[in-house]
N, C-alpha and C. Protein backbone atom coordinates (compact mmCIF):
# COMPACT_ATOMS: atom_id res chain seq x y z
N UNK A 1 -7.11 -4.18 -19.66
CA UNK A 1 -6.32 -3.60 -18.58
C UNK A 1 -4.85 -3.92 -18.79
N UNK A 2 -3.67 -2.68 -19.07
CA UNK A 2 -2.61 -3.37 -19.00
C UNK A 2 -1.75 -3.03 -17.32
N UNK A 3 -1.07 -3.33 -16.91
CA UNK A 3 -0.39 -3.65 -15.94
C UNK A 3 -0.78 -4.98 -15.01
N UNK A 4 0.04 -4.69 -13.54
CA UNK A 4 -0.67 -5.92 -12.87
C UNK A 4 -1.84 -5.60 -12.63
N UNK A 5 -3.31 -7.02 -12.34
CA UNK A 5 -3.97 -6.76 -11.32
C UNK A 5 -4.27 -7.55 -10.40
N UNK A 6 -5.82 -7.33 -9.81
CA UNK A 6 -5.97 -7.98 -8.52
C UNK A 6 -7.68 -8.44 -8.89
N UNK A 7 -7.69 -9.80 -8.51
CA UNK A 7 -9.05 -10.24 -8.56
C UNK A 7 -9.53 -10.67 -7.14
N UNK A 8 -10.63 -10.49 -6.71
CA UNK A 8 -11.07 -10.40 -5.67
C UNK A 8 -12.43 -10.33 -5.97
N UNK A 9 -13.14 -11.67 -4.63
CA UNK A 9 -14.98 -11.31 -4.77
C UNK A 9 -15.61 -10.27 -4.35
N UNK A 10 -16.57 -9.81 -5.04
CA UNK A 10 -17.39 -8.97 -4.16
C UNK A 10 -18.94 -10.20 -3.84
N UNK A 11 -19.45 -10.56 -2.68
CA UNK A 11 -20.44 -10.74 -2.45
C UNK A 11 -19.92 -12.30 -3.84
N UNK A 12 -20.61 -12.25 -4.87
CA UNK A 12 -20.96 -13.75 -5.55
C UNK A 12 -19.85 -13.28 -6.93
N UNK A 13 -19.47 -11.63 -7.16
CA UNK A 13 -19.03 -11.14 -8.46
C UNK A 13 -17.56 -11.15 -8.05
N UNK A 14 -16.96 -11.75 -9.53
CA UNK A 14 -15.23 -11.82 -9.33
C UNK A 14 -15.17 -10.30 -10.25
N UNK A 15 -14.39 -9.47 -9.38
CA UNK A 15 -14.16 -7.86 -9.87
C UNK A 15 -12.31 -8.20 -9.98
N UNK A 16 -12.02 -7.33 -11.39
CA UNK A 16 -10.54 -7.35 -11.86
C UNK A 16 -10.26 -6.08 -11.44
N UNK A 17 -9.62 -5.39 -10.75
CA UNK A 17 -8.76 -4.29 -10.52
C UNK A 17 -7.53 -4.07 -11.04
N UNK A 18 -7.31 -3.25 -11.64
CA UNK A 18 -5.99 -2.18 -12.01
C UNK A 18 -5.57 -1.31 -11.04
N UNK A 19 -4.33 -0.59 -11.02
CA UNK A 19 -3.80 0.49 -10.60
C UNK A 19 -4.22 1.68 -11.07
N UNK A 20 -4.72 1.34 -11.89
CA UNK A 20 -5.56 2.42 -13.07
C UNK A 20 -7.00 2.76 -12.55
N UNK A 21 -7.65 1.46 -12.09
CA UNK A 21 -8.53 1.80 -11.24
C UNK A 21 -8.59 2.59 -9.80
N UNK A 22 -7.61 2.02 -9.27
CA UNK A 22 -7.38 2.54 -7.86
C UNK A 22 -7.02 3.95 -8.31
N UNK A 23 -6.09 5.10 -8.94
CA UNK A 23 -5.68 5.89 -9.24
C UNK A 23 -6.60 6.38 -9.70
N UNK A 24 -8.00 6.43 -10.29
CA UNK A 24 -9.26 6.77 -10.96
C UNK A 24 -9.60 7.23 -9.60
N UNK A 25 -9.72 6.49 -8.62
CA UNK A 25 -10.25 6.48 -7.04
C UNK A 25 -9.67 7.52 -5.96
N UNK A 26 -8.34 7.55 -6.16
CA UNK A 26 -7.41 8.29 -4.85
C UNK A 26 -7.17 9.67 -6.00
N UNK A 27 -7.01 9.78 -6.99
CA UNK A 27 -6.34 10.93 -7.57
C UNK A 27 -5.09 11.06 -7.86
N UNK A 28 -4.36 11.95 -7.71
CA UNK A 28 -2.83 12.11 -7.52
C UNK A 28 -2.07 12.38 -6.38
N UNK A 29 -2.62 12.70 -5.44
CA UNK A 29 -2.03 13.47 -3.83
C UNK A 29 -0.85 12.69 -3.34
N UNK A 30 -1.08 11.46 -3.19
CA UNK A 30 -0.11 10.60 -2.57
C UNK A 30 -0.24 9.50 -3.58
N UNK A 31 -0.16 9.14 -5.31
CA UNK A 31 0.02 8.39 -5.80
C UNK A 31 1.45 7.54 -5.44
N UNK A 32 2.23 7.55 -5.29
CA UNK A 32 3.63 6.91 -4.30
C UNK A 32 2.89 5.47 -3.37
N UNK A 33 1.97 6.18 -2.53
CA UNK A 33 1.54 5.45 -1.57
C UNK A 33 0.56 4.60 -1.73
N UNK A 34 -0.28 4.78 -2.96
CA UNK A 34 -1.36 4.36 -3.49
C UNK A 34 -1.23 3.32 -4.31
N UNK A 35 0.13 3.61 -4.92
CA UNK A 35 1.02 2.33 -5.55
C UNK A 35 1.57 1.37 -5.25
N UNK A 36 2.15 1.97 -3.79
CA UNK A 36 2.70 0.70 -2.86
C UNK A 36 1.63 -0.22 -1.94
N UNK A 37 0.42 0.23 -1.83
CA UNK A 37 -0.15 -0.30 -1.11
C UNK A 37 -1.17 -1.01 -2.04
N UNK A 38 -1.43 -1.01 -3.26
CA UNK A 38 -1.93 -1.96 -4.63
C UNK A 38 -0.53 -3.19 -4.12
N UNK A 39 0.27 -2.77 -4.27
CA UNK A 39 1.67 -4.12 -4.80
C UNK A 39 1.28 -4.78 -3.21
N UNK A 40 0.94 -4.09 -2.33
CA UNK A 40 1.23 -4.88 -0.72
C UNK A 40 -0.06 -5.21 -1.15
N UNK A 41 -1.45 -5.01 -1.44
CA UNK A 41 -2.38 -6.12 -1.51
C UNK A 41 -2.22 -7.51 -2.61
N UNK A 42 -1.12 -6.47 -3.82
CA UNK A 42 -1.16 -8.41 -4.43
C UNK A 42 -0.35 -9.12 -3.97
N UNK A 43 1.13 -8.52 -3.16
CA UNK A 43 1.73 -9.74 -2.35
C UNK A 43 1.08 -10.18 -0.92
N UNK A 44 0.69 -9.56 -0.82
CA UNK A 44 -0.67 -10.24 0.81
C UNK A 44 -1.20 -11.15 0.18
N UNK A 45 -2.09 -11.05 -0.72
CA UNK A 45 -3.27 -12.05 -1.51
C UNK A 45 -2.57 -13.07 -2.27
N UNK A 46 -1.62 -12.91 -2.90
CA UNK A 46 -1.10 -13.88 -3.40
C UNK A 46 -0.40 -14.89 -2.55
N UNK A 47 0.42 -14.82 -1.20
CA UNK A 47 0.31 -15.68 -0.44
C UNK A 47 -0.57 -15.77 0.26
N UNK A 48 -1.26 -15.64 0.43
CA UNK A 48 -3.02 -15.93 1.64
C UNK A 48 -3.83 -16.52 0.50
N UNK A 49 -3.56 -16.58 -0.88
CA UNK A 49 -4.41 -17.41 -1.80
C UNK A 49 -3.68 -17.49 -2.79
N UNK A 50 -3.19 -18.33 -2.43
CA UNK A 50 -2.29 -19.03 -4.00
C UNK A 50 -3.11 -19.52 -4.97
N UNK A 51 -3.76 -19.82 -4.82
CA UNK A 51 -4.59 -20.87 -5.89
C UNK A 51 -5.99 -20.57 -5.35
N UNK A 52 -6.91 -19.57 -5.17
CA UNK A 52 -8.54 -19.24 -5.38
C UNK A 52 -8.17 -17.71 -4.96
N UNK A 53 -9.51 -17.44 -5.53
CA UNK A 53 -9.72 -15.83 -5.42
C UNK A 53 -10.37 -15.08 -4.33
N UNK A 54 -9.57 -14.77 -3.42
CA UNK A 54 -9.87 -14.08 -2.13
C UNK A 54 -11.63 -13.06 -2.46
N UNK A 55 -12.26 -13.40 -1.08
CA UNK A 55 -13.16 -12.69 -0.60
C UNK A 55 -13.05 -11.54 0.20
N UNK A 56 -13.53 -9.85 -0.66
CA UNK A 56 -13.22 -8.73 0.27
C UNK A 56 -13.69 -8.91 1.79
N UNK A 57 -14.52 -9.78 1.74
CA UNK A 57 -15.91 -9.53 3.36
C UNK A 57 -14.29 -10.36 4.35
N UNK A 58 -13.70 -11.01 4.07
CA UNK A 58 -12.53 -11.74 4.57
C UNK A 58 -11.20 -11.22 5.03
N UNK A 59 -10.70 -10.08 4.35
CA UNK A 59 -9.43 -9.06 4.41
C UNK A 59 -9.59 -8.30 5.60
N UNK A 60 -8.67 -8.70 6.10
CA UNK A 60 -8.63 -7.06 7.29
C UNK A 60 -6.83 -7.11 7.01
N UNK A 61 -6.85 -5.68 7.68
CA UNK A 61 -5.94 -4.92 7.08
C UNK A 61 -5.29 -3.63 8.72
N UNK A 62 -4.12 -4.48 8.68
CA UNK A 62 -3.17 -3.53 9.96
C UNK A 62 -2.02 -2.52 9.27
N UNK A 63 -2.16 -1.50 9.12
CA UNK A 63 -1.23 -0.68 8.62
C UNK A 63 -0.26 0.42 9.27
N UNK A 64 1.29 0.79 9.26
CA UNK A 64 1.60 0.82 9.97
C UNK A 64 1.78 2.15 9.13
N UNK A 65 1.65 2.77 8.56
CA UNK A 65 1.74 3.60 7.82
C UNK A 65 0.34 4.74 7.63
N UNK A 66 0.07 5.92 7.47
CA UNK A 66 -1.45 6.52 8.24
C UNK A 66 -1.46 6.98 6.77
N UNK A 67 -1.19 6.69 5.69
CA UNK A 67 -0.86 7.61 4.55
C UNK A 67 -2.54 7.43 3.64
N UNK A 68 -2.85 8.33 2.60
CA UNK A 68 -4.10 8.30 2.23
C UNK A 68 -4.04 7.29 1.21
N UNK A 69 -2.63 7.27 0.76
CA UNK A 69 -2.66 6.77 -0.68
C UNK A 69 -2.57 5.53 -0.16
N UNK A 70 -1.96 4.58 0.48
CA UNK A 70 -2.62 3.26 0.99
C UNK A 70 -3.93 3.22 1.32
N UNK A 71 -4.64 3.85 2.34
CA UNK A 71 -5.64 3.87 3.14
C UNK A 71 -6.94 3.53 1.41
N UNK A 72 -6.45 4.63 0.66
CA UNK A 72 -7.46 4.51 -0.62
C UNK A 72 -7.47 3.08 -1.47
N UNK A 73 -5.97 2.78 -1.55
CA UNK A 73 -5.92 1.58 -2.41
C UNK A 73 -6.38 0.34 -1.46
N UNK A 74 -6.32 0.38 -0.37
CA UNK A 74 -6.62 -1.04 0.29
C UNK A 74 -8.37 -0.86 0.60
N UNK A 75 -8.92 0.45 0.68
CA UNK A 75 -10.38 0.46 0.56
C UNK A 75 -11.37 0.30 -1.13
N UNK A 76 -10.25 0.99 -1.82
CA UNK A 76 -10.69 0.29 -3.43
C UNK A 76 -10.67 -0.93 -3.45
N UNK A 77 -9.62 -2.14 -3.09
CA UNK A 77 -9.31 -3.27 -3.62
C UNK A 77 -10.43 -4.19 -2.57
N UNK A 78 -9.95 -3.63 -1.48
CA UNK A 78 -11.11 -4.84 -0.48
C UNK A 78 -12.01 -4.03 0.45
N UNK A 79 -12.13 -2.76 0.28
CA UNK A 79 -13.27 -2.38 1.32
C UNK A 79 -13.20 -2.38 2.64
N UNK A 80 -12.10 -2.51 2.87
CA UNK A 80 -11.32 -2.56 4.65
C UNK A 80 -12.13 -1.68 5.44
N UNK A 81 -11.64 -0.77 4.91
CA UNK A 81 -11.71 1.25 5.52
C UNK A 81 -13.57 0.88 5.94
N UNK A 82 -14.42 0.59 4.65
CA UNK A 82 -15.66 0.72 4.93
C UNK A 82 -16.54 -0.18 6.18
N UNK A 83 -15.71 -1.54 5.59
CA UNK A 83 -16.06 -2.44 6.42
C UNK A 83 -15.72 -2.72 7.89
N UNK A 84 -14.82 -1.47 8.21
CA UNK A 84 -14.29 -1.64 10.11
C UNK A 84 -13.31 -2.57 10.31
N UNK A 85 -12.27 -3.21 8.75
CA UNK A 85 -11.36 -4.03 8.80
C UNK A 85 -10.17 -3.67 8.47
N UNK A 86 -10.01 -2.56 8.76
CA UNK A 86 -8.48 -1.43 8.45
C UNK A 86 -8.23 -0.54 9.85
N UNK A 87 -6.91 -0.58 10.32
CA UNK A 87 -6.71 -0.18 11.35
C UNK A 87 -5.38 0.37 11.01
N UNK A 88 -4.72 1.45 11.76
CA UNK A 88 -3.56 2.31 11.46
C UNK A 88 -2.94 2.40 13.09
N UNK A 89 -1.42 1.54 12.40
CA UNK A 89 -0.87 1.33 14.07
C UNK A 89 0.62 1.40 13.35
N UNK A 90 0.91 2.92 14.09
CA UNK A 90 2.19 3.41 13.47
C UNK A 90 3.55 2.76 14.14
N UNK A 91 3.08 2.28 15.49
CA UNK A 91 3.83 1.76 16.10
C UNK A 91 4.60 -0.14 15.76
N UNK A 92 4.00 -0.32 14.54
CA UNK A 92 4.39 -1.55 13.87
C UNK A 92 5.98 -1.68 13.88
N UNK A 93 6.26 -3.04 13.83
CA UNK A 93 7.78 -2.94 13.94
C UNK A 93 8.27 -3.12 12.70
N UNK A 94 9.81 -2.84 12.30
CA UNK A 94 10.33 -3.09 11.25
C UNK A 94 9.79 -2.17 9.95
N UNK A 95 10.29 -1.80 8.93
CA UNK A 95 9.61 -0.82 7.70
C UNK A 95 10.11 0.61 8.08
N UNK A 96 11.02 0.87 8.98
CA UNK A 96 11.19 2.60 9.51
C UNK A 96 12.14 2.77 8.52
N UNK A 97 11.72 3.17 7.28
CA UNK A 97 12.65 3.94 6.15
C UNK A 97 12.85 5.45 6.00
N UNK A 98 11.56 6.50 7.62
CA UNK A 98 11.70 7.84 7.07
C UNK A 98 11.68 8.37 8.57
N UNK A 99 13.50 8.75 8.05
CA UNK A 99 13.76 9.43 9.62
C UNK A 99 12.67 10.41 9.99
N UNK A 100 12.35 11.03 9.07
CA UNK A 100 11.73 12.25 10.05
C UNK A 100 10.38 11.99 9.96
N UNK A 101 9.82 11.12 10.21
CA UNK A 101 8.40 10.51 10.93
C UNK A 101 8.56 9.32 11.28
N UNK A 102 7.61 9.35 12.51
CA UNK A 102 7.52 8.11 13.37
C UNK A 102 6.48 7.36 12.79
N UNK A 103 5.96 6.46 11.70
CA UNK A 103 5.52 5.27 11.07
C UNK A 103 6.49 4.22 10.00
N UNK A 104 5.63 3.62 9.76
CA UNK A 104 5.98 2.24 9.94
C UNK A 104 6.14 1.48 8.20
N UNK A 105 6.63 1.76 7.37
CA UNK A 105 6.26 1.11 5.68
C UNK A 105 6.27 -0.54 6.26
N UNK A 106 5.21 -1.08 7.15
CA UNK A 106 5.21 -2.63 7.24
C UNK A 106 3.21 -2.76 7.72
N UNK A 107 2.82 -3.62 7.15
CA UNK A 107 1.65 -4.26 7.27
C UNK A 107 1.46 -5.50 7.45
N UNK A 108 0.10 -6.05 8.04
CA UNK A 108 -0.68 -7.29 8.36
C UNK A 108 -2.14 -7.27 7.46
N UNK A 109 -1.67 -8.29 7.41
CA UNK A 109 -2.86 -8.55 5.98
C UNK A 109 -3.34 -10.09 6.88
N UNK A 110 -4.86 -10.10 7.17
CA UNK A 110 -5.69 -11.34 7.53
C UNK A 110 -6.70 -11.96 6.32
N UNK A 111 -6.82 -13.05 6.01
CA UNK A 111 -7.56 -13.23 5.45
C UNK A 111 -8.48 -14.54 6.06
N UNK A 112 -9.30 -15.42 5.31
CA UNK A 112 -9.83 -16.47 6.04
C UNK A 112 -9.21 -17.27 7.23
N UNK A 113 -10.21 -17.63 7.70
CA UNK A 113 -9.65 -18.73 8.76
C UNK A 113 -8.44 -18.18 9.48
N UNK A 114 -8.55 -17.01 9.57
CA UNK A 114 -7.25 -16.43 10.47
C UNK A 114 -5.88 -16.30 9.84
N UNK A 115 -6.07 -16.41 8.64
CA UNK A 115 -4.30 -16.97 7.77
C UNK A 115 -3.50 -15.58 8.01
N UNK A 116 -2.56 -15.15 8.34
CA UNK A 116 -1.87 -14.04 8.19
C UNK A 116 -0.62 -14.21 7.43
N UNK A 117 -0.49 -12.68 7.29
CA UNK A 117 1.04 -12.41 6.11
C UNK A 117 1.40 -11.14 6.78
N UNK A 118 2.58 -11.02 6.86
CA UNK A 118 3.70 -9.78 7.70
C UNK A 118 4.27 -8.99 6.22
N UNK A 119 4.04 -8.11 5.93
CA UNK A 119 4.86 -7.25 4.38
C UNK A 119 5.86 -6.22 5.16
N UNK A 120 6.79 -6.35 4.87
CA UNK A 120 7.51 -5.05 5.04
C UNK A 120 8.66 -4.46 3.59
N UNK A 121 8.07 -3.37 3.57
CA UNK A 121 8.47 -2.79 2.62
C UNK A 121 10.49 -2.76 2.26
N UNK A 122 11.35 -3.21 1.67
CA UNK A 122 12.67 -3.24 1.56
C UNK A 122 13.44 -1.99 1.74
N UNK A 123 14.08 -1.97 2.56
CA UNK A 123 14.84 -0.56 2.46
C UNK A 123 15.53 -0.13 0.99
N UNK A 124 15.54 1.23 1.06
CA UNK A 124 16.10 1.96 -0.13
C UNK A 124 15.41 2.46 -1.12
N UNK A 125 14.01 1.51 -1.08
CA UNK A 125 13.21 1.83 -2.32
C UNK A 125 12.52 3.71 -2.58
N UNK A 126 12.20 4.05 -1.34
CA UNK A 126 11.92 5.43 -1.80
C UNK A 126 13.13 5.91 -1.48
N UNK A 127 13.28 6.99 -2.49
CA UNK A 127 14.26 8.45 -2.09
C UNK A 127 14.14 8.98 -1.12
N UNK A 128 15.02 9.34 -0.24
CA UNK A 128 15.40 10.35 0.63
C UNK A 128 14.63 11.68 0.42
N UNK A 129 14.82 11.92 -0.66
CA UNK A 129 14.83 13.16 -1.27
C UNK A 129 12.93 13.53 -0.70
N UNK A 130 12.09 12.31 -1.39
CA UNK A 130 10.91 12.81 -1.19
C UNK A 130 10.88 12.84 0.49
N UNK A 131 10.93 12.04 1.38
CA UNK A 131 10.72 12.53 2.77
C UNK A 131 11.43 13.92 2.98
N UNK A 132 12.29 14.53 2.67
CA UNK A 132 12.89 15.92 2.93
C UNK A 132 11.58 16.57 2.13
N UNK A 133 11.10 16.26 0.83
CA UNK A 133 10.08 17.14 0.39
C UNK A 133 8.53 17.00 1.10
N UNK A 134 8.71 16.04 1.85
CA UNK A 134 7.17 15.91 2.26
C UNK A 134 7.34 16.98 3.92
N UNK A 135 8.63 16.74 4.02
CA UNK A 135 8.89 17.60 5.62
C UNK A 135 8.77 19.19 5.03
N UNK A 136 9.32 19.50 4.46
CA UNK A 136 9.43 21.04 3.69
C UNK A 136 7.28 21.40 3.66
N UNK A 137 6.66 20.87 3.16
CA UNK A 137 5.42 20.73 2.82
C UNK A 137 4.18 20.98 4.41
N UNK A 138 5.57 19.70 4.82
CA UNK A 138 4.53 19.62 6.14
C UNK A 138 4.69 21.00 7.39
N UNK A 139 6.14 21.52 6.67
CA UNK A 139 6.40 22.74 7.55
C UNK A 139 5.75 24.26 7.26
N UNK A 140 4.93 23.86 5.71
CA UNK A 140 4.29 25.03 5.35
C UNK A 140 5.21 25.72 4.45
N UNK A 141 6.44 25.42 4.40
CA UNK A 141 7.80 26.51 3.78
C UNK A 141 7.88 25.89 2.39
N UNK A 142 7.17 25.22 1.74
CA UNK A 142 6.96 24.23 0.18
C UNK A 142 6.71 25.40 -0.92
N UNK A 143 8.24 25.85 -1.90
CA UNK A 143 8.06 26.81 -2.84
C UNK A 143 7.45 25.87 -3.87
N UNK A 144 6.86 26.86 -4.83
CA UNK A 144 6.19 26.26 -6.06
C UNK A 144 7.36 24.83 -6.43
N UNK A 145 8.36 25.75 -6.62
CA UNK A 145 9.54 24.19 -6.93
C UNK A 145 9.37 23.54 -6.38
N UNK A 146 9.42 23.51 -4.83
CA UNK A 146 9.28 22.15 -4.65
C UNK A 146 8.05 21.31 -4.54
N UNK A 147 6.95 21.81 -4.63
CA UNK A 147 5.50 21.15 -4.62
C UNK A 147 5.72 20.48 -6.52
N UNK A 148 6.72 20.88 -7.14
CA UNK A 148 7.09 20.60 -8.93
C UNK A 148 7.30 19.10 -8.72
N UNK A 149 8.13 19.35 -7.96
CA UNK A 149 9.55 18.05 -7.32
C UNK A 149 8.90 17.50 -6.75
N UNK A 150 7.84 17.67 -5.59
CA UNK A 150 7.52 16.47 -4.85
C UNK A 150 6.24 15.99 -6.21
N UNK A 151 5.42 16.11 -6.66
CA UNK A 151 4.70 15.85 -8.10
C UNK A 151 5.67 14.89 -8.73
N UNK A 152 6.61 15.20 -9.10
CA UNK A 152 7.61 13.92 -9.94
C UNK A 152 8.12 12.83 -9.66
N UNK A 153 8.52 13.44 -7.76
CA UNK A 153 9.26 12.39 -7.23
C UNK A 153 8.27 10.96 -6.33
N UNK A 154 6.60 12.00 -6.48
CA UNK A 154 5.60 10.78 -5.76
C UNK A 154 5.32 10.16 -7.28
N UNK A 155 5.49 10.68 -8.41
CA UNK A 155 4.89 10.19 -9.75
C UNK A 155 6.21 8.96 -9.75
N UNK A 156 7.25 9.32 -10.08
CA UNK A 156 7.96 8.29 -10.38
C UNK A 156 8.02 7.20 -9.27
N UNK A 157 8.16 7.45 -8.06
CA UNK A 157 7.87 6.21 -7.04
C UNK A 157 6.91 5.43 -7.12
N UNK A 158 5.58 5.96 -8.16
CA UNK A 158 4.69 4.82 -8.42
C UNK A 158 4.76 4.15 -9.39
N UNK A 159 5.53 4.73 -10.40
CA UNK A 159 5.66 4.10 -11.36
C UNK A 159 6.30 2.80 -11.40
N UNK A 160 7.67 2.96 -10.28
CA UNK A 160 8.53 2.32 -10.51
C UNK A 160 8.27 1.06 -9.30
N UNK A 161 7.55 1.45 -8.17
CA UNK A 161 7.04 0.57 -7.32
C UNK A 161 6.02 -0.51 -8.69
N UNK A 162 5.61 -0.23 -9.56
CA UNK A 162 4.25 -0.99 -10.42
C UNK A 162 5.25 -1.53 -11.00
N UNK A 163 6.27 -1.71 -11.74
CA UNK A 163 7.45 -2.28 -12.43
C UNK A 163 7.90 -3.27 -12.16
N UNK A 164 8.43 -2.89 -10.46
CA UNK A 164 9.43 -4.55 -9.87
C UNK A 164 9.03 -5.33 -9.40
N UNK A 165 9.57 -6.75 -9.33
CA UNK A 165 8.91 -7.80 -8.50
C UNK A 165 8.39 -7.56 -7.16
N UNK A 166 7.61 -8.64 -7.02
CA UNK A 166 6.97 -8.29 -5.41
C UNK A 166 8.04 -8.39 -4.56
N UNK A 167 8.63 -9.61 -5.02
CA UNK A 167 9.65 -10.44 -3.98
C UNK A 167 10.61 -9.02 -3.57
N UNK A 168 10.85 -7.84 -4.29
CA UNK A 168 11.97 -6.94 -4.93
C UNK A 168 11.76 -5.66 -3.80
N UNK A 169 10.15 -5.83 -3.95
CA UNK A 169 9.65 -4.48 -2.97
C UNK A 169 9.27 -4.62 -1.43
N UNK A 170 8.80 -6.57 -1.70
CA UNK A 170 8.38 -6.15 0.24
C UNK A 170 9.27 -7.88 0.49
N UNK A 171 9.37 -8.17 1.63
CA UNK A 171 9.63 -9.00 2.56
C UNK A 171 7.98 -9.77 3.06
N UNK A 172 7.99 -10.30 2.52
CA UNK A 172 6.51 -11.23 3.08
C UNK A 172 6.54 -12.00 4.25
N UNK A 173 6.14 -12.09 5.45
CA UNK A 173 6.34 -13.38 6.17
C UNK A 173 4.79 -13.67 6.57
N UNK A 174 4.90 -15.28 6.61
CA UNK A 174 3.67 -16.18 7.13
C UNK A 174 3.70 -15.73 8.84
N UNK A 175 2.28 -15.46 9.29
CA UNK A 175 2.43 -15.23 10.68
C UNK A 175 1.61 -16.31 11.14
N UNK A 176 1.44 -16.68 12.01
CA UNK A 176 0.91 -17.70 13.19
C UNK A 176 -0.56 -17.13 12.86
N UNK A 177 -1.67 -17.89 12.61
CA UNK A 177 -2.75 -17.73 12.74
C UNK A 177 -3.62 -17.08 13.89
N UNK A 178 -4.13 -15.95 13.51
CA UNK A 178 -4.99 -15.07 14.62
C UNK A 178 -5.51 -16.03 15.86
């Protein structure tokens, strides 16, 4: 596997995940989102387990963001979605990088014993450009060009989200135990 990944139990089995995997899983639709929400499970997990390898049956997952391409990567990596431990609450504070929708690029990540972690995504990191193309899309008025453009501009946002440091893409904070 080359890039980052993510190790995590299933049941008694330590499973290695890629982005490669997750992307095998979600497709291309919202790869952008599918990318950012791989990097928000290894900076969740990596502070909620510095040193041992997190249990999926353990993860729950508050997202402030309703997007598929998270929703897929955080049900590939830990099984949230299946397990009744993923919830979508747009009304989250902090992460409002896209004027023209009301959600949230910030999450809560739980793991054992109640431990929590606050992620919010850094301003600037996506283009402008793609929220104007996702509004064009969502208005039905999306010419072939720009369904070209939004294809490049969700391709390169994943790329480049898989590239930079964690520290680079989200804001981590320790929260007060559930």
């Amino acid at each position: 596997m080359s890039g980052p990944t993510i190790q995590i139990m299933d049941a008694d089995d330590l499973i290695t995940l890629s982005f490669a995997d997750v992307e095998k899983y979600h497709g291309q639709h919202s790869i952008g989102g599918a990318a950012l929400g791989f990097q928000v499970l290894r900076a969740a997990l990596g502070a909620l387990y510095p040193s041992i390898t997190p249990r999926r049956a353990d993860i729950a997952i508050v997202s402030g963001h309703p997007g598929n391409g998270f929703r897929d990567a955080f049900e590939m990596v830990t099984r949230a979605v299946s397990r009744g431990a993923y919830t979508v609450d747009t009304s989250r504070p902090g992460g409002r990088h896209n004027p023209l929708a009301a959600h949230a690029y910030s999450w809560e990540v739980t793991g054992a014993h109640g431990r929590r972690v606050e992620l919010e995504l850094r301003p600037g990191l996506i283009p402008f450009r793609f929220f104007e193309l996702w509004q064009v899309v969502g208005q039905g008025v999306a010419t072939p060009a720009d369904w070209q453009e939004l294809i490049q501009v969700k391709r390169s946002l994943a790329d480049h989200a898989l590239t930079l440091p964690l520290d680079t893409l989200f804001e981590v904070r320790a929260a007060t135990p559930a």
